[in-house]
N, C-alpha and C. Protein backbone atom coordinates (compact mmCIF):
# COMPACT_ATOMS: atom_id res chain seq x y z
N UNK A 1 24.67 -59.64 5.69
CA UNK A 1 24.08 -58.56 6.49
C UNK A 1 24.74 -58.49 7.86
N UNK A 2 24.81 -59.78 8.40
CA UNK A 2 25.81 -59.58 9.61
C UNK A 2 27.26 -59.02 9.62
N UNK A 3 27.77 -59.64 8.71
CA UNK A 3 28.75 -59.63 8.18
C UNK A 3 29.56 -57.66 8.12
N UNK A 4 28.39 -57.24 7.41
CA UNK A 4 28.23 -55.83 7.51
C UNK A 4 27.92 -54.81 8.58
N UNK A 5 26.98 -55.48 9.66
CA UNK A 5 26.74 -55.34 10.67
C UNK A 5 28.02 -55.31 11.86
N UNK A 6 28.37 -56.11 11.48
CA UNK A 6 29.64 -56.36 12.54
C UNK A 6 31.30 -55.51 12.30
N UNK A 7 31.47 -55.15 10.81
CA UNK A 7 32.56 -54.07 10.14
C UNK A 7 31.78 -52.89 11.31
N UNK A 8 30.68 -52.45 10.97
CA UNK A 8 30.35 -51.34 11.17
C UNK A 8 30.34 -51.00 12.76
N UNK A 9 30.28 -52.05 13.11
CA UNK A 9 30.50 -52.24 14.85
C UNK A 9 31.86 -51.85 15.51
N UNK A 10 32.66 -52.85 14.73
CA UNK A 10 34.24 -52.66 14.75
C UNK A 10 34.49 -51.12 14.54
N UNK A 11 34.28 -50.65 13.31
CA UNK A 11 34.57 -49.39 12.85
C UNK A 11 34.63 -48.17 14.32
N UNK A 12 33.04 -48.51 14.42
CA UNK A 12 32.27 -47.19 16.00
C UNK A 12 33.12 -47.39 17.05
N UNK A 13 33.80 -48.77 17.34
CA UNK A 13 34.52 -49.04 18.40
C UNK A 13 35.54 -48.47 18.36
N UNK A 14 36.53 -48.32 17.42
CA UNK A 14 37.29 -47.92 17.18
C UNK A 14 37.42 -45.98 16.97
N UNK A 15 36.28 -45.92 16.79
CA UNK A 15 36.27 -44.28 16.67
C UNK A 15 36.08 -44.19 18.00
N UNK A 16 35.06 -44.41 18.99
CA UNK A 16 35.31 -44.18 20.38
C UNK A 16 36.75 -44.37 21.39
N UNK A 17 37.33 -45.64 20.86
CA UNK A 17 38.65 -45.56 21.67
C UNK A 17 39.47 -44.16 20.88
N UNK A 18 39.58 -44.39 19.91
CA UNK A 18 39.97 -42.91 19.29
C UNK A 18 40.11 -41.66 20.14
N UNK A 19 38.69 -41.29 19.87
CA UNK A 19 38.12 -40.25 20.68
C UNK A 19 38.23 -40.26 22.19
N UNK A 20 38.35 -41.04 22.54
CA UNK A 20 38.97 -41.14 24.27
C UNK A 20 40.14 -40.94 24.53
N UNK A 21 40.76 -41.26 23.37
CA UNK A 21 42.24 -40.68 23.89
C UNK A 21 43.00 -39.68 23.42
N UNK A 22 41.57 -38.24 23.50
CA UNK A 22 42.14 -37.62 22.73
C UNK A 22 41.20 -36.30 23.42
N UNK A 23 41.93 -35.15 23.18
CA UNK A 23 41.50 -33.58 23.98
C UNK A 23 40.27 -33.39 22.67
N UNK A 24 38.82 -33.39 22.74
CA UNK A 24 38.08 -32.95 21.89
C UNK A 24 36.95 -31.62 22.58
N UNK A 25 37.30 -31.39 23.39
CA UNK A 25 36.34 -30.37 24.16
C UNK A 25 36.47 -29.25 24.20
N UNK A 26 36.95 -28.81 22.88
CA UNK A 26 37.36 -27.46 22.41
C UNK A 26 35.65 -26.58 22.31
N UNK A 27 35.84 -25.56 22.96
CA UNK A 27 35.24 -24.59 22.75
C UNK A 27 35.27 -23.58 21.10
N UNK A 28 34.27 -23.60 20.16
CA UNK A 28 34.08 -22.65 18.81
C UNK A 28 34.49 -21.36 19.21
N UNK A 29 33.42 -21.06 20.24
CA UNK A 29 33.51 -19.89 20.54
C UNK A 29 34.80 -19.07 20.81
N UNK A 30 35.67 -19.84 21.61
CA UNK A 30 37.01 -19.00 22.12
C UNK A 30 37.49 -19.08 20.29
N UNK A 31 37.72 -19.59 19.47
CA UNK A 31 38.37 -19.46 18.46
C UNK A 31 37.89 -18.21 17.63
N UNK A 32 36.66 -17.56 17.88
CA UNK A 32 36.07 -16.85 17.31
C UNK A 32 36.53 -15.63 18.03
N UNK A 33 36.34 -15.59 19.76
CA UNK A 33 36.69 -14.06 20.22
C UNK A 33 38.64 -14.21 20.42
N UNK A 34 39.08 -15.65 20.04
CA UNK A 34 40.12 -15.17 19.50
C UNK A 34 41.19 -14.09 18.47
N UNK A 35 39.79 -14.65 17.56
CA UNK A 35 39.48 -14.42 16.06
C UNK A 35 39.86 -12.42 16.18
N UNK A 36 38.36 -12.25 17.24
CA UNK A 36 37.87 -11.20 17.09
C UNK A 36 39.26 -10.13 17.65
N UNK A 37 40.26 -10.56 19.11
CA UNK A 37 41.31 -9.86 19.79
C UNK A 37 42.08 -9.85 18.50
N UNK A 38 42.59 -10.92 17.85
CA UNK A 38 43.69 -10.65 16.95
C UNK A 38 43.44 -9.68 15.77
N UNK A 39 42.40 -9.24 15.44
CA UNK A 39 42.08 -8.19 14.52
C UNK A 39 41.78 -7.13 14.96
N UNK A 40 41.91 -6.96 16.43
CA UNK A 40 41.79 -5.55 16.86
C UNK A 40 43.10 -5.13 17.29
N UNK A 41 44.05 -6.56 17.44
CA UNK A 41 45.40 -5.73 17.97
C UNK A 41 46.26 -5.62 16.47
N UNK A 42 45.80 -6.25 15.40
CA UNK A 42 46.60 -6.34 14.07
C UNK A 42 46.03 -4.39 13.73
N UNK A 43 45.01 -4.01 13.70
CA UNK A 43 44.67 -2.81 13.73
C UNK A 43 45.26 -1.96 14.36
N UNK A 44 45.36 -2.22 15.38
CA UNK A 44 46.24 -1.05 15.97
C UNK A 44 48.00 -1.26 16.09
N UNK A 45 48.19 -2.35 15.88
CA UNK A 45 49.73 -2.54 14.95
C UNK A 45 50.23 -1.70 13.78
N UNK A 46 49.47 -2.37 12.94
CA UNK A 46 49.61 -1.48 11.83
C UNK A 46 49.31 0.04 11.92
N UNK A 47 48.54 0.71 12.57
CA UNK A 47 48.90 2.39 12.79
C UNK A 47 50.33 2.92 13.70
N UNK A 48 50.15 1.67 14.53
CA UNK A 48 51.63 2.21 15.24
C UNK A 48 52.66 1.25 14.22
N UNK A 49 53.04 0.63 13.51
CA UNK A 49 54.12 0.17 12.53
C UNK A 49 54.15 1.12 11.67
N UNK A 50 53.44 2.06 11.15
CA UNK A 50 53.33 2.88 9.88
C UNK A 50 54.30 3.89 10.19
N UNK A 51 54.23 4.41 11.46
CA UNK A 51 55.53 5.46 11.95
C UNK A 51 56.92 5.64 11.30
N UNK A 52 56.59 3.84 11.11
CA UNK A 52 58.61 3.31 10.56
C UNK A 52 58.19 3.07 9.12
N UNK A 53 58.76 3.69 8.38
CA UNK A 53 58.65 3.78 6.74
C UNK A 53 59.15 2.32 6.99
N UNK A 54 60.48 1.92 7.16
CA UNK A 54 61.35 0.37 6.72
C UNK A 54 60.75 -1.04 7.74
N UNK A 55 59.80 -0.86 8.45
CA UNK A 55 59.13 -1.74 8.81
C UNK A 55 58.64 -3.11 8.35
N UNK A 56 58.40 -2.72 7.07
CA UNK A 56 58.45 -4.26 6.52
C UNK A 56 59.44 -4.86 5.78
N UNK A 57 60.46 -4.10 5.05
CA UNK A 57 61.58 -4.29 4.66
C UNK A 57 62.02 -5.61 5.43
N UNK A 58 63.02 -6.26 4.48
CA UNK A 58 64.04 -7.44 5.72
C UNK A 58 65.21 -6.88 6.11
N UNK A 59 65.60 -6.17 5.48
CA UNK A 59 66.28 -4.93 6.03
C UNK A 59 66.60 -4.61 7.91
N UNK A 60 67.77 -4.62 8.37
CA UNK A 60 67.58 -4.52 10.24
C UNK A 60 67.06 -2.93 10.00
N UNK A 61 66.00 -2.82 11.15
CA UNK A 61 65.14 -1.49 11.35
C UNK A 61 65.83 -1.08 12.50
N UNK A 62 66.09 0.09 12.90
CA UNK A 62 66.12 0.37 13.95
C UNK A 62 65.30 0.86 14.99
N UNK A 63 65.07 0.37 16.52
CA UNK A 63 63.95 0.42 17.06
C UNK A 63 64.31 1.20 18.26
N UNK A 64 63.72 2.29 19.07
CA UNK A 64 63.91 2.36 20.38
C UNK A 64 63.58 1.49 21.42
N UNK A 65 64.51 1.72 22.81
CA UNK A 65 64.19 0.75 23.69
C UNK A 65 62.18 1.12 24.22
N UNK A 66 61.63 2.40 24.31
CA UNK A 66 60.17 2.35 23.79
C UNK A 66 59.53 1.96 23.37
N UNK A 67 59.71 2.12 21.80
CA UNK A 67 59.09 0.97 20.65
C UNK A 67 58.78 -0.60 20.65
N UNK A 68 60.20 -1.03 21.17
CA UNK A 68 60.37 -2.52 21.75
C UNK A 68 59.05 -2.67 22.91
N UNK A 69 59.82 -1.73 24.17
CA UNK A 69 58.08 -1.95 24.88
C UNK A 69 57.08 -2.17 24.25
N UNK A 70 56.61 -1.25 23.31
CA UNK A 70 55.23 -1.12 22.96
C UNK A 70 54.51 -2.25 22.19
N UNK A 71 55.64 -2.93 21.54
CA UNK A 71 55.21 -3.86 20.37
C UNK A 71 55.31 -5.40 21.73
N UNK A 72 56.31 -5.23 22.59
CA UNK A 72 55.99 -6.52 23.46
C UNK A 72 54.70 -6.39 24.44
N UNK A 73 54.12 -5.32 24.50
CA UNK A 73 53.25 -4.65 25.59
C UNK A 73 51.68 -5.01 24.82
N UNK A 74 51.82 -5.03 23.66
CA UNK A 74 50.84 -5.09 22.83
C UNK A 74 51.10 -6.59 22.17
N UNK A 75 51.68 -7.09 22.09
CA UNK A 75 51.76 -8.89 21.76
C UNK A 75 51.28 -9.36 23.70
N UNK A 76 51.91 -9.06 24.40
CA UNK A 76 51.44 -9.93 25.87
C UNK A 76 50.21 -9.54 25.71
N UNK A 77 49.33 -8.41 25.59
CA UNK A 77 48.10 -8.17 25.78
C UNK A 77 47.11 -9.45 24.75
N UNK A 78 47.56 -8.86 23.96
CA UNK A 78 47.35 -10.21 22.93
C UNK A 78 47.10 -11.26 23.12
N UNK A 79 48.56 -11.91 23.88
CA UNK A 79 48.56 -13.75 24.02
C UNK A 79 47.71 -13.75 25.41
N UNK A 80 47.55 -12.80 26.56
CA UNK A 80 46.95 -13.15 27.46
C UNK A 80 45.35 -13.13 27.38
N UNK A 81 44.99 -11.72 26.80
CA UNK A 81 43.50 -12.17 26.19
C UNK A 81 43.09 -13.19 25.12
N UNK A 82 43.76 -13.70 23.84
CA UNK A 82 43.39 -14.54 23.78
C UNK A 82 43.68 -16.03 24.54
N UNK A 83 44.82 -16.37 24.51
CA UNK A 83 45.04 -17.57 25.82
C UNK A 83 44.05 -17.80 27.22
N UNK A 84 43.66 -16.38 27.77
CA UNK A 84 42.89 -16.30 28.45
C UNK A 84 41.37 -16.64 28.40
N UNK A 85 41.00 -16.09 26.75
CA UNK A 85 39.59 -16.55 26.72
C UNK A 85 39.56 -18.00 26.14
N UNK A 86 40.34 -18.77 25.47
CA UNK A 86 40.77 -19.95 25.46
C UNK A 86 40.41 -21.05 26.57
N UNK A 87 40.93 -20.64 27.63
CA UNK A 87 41.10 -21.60 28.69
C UNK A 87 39.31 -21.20 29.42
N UNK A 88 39.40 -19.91 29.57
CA UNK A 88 37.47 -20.08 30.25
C UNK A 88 36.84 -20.56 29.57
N UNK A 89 36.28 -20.42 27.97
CA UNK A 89 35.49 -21.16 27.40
C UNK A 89 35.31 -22.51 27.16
N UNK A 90 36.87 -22.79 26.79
CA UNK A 90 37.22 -24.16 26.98
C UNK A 90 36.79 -24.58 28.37
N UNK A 91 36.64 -24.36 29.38
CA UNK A 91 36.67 -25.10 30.88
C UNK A 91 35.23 -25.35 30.99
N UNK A 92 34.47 -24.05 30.44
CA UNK A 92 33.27 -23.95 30.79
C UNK A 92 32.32 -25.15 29.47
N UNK A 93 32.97 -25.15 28.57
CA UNK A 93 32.40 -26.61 27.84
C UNK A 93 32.84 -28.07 28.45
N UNK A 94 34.03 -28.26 28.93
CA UNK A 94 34.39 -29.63 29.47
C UNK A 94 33.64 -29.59 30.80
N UNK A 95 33.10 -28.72 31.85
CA UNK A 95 32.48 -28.45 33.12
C UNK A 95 31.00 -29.35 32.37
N UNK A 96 30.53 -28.49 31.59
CA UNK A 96 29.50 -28.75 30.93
C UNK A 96 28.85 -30.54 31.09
N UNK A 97 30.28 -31.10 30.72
CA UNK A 97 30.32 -32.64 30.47
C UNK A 97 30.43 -33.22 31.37
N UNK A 98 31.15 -32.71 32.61
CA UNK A 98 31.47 -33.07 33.91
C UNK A 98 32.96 -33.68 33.64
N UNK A 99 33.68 -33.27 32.75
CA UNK A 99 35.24 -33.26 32.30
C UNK A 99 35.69 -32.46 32.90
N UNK A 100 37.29 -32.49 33.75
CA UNK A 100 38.32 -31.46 34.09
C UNK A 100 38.91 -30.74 32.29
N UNK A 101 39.21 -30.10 33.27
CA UNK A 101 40.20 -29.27 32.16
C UNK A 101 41.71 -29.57 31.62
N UNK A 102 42.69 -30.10 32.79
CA UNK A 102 43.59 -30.54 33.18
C UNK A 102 43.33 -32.01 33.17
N UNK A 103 43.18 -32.59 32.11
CA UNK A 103 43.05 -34.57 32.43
C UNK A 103 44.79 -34.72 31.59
N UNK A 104 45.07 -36.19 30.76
CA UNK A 104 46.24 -36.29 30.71
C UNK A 104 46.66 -36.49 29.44
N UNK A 105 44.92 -35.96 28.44
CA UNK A 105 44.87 -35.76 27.06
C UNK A 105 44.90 -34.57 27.03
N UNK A 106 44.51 -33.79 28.03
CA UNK A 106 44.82 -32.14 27.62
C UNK A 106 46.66 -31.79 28.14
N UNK A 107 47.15 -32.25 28.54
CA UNK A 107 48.44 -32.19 29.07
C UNK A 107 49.71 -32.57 28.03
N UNK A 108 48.71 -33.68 27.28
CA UNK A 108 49.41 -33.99 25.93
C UNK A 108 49.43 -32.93 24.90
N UNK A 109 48.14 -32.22 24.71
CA UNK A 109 47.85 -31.12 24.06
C UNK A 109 48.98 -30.11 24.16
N UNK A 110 49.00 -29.98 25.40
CA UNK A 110 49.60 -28.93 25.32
C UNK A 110 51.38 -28.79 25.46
N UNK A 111 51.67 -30.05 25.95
CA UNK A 111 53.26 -30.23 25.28
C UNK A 111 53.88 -30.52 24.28
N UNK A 112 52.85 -30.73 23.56
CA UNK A 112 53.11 -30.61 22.07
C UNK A 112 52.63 -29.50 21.51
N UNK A 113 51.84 -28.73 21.72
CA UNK A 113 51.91 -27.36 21.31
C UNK A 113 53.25 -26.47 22.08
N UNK A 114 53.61 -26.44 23.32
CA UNK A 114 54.32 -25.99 23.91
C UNK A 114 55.32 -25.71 23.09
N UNK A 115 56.30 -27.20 22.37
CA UNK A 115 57.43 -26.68 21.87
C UNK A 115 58.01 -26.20 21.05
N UNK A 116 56.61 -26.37 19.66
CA UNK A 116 56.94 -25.36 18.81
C UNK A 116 56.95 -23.99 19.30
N UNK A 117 55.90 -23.70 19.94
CA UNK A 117 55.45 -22.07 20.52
C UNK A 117 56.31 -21.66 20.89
N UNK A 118 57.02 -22.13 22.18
CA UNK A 118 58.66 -21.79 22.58
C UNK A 118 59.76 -21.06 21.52
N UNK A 119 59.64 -22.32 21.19
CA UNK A 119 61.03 -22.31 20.02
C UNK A 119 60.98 -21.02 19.07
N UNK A 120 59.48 -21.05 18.77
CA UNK A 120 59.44 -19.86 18.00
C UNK A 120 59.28 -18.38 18.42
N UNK A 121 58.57 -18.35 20.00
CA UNK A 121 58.55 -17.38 20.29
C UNK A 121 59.94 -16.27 20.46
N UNK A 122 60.86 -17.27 21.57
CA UNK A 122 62.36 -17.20 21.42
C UNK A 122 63.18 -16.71 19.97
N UNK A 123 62.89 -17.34 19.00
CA UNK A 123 63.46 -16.86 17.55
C UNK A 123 62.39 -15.92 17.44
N UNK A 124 61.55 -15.36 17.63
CA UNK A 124 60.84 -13.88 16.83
C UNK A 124 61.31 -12.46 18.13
N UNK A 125 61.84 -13.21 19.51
CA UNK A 125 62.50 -12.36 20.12
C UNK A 125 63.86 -11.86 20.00
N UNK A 126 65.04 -12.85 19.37
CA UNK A 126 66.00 -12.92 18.91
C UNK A 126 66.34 -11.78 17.60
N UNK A 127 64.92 -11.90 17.00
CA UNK A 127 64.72 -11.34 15.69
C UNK A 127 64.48 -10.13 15.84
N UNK A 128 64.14 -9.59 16.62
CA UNK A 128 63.33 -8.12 17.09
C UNK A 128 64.14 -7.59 17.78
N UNK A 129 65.41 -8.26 18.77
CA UNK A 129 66.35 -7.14 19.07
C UNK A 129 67.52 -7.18 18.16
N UNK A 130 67.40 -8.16 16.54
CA UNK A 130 68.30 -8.07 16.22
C UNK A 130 67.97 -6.95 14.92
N UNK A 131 66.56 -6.52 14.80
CA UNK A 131 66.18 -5.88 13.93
C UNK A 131 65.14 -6.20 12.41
N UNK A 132 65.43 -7.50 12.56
CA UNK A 132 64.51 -8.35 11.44
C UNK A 132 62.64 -8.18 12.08
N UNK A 133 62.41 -7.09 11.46
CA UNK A 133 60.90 -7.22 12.67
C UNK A 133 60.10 -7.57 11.50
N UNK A 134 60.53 -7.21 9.84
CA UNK A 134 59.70 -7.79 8.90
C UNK A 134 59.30 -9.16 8.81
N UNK A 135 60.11 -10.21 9.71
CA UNK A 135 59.79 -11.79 9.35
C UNK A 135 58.83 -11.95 10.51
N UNK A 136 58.94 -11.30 11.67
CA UNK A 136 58.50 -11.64 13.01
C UNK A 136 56.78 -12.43 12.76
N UNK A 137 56.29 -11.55 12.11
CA UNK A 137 54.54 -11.80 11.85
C UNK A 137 54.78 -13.08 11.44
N UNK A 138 55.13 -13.24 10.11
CA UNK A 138 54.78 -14.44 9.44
C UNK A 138 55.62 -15.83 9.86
N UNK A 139 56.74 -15.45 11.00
CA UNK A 139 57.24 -16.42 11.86
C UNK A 139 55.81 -17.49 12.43
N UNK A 140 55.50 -16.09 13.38
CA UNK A 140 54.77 -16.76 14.65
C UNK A 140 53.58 -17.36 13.75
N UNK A 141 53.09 -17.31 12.01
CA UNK A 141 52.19 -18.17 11.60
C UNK A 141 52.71 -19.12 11.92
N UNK A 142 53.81 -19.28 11.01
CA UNK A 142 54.56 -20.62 10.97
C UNK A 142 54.67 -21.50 12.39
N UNK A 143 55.05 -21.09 13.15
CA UNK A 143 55.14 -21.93 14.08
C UNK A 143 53.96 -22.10 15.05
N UNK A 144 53.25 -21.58 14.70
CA UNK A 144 51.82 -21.84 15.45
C UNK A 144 51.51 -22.52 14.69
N UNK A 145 51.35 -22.56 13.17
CA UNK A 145 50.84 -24.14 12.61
C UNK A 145 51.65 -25.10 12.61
N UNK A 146 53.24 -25.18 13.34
CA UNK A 146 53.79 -26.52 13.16
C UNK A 146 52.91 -27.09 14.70
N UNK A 147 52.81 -26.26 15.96
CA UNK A 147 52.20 -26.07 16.92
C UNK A 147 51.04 -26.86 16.85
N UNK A 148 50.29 -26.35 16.07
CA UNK A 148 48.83 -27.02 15.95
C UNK A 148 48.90 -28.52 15.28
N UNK A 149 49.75 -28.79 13.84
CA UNK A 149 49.80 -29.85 13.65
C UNK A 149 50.41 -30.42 14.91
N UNK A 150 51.38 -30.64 15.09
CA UNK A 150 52.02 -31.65 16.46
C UNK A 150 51.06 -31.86 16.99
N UNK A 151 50.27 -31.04 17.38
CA UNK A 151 49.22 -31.15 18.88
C UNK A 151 48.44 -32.03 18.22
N UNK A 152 48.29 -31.89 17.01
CA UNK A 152 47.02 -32.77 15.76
C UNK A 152 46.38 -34.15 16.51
N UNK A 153 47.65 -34.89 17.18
CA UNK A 153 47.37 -36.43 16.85
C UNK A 153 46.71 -36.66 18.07
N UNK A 154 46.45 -35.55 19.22
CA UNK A 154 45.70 -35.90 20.54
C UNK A 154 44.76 -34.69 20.76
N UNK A 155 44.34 -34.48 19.61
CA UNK A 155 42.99 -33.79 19.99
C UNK A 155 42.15 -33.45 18.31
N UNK A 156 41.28 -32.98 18.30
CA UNK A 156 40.53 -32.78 16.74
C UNK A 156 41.42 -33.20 15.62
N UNK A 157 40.75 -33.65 14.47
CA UNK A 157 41.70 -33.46 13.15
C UNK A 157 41.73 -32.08 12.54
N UNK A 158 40.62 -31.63 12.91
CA UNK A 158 40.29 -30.23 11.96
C UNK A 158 41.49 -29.35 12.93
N UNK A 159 42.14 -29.45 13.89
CA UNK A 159 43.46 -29.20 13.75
C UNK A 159 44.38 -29.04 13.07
N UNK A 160 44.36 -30.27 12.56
CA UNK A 160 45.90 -30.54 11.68
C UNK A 160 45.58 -29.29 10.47
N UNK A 161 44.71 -29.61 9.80
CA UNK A 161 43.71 -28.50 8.98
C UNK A 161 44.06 -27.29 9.38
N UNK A 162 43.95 -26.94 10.53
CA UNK A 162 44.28 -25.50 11.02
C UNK A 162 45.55 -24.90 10.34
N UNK A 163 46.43 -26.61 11.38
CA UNK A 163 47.63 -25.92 11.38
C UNK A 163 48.54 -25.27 10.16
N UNK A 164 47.99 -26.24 8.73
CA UNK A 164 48.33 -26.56 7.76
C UNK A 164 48.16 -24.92 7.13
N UNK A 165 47.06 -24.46 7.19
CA UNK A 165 46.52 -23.52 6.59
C UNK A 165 47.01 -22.16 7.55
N UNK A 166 47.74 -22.06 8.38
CA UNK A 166 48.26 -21.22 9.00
C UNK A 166 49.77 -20.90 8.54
N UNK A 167 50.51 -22.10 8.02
CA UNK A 167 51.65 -22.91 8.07
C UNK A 167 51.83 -21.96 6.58
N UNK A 168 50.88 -22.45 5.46
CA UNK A 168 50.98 -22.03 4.38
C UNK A 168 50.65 -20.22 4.20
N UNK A 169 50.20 -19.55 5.20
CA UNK A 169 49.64 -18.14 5.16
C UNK A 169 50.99 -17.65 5.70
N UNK A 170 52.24 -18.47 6.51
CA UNK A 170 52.91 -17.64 7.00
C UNK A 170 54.02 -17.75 6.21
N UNK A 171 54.31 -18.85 5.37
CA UNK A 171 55.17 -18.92 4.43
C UNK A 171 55.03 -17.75 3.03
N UNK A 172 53.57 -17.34 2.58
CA UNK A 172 53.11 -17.17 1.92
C UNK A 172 53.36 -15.73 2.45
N UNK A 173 53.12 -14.85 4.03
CA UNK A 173 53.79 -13.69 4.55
C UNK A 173 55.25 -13.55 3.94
N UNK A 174 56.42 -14.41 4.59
CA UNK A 174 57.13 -14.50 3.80
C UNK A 174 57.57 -13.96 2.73
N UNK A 175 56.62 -14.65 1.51
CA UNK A 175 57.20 -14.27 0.32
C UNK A 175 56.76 -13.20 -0.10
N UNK A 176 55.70 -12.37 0.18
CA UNK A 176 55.52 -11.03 0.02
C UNK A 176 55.17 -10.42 1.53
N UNK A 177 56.78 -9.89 1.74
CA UNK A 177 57.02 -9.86 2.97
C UNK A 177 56.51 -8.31 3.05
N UNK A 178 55.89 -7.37 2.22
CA UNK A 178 55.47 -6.12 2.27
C UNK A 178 54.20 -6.29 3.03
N UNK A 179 53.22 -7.61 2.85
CA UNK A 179 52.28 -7.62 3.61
C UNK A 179 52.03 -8.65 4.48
N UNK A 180 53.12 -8.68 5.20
CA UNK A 180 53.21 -9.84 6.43
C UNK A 180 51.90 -9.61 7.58
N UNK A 181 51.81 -8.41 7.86
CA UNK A 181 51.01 -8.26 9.39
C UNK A 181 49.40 -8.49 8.57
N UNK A 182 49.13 -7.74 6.98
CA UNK A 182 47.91 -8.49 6.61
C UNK A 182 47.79 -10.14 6.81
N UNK A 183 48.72 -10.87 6.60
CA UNK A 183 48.45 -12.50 6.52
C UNK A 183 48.44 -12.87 7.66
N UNK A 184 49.18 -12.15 9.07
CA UNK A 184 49.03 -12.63 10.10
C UNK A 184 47.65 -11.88 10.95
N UNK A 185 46.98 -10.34 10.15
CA UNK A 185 45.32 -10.49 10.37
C UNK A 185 44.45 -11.49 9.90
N UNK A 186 45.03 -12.16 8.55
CA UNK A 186 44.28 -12.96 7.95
C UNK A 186 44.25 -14.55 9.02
N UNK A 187 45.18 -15.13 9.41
CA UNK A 187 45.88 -16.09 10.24
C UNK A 187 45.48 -16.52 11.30
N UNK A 188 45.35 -15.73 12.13
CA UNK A 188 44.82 -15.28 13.46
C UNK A 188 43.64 -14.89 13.80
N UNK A 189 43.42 -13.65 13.04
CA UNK A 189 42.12 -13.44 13.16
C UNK A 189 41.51 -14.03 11.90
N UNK A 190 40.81 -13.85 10.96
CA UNK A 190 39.29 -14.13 9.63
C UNK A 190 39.67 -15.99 10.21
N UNK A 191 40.93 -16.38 10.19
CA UNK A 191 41.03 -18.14 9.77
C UNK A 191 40.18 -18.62 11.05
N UNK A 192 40.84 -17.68 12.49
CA UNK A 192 40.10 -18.72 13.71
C UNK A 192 38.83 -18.10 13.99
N UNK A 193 38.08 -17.09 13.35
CA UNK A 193 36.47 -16.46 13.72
C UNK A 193 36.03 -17.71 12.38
N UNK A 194 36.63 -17.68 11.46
CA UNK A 194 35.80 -19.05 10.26
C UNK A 194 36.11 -20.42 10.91
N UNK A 195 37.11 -20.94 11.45
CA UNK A 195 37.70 -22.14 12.37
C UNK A 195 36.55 -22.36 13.72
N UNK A 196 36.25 -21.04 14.59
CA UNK A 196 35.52 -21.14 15.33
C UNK A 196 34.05 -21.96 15.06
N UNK A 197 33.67 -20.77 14.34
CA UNK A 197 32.39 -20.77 14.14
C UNK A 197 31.68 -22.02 13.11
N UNK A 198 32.86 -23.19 12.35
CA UNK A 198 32.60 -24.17 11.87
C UNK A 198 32.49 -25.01 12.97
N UNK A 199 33.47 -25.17 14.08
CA UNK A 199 33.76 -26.16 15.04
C UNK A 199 32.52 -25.80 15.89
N UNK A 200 31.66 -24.37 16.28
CA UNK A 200 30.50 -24.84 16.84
C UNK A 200 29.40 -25.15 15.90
N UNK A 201 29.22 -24.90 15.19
CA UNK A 201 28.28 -25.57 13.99
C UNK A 201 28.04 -27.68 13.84
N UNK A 202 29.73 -27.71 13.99
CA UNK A 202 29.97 -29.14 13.59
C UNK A 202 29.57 -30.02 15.17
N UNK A 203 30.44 -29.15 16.10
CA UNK A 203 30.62 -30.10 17.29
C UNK A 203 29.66 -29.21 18.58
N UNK A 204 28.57 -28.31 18.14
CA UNK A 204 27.46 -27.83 18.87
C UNK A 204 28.70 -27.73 20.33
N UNK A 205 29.37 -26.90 20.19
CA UNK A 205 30.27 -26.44 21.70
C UNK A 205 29.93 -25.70 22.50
């Protein structure tokens, strides 16, 4: 009985050092009105993509220097509202705890998310003035779930989970590349409003 007593001791100890060295003060909620921006700008993508019959083709499209605006004008809106509601909700749960936002497990977080995001953002810009705008969607899955896994090992597991299942939706864009911008509504938005809304269920955020 001690014997058992004392595994189980070891075990908790070990999940707490764990958990200490690691970003867990994720906000549900931002994953959800994440959820919610990326399906309102995938909506209004797709009415303005429909213009271009060869749009999803892999085929190079040709784009005006306009068009280009519009589609980067409407991705920044994007990454800044969601990134944006990201970081308040998130702050306002670690405040909660009497946690910064900025400690040196969230710093880890985020340089390991950083370099996939980069890398890929750069290649879906590369791609878009070179005309490939059919891969662009199911790129930025992909590398937002290599993104999320990396980040995996210093903050949640249900991360890695994320990333995995993002990873496989954008490969899966890809191969039926006629409905890329559906998998990256599916991706972005349905995965992180269901991602959200488990993580406040599980971890009451």
């Amino acid at each position: 009985m001690n014997q058992q007593k004392y595994i189980q001791d070891i075990k908790e100890i070990r999940e707490m050092m764990n958990r200490s060295g690691r970003f867990i003060s994720l906000s549900g909620i931002s994953g959800v009105v994440a959820g919610i921006i990326a399906l309102v700008s995938a909506f209004l993508a797709y009415h303005y993509i429909y213009l271009y019959d060869d749009y999803y083709s892999f085929n190079m499209v040709y784009l005006s220097p306009e068009s280009i605006r519009d589609i980067f004008l409407l991705a920044l809106i994007t990454l800044v509202l969601s990134v944006g509601s990201v970081i308040i909700l998130t702050h306002q749960t670690r405040k909660k705890k009497g946690q910064h936002l900025l400690n040196k497990h969230a710093k880890r977080v985020l340089i390991n998310l950083s370099i996939p995001l980069f890398t890929g953002g750069l290649l879906c810009i590369i791609l878009i003035f070179n005309g490939f705008i059919g891969v662009v969607a199911p790129l930025t899955l992909i590398f937002y779930g290599l993104a999320l896994v990396n980040a995996s090992n210093y903050t949640l597991d249900d991360i890695r989970s994320l990333g995995i299942i993002e990873i496989i939706l954008g490969l899966s864009g890809l191969y039926f590349i006629s409905y890329g911008l559906i998998f990256w509504a599916v991706g972005f938005g349905l995965v992180h409003i269901v991602y959200g809304l488990v993580m406040r269920l599980k971890y009451v955020s």
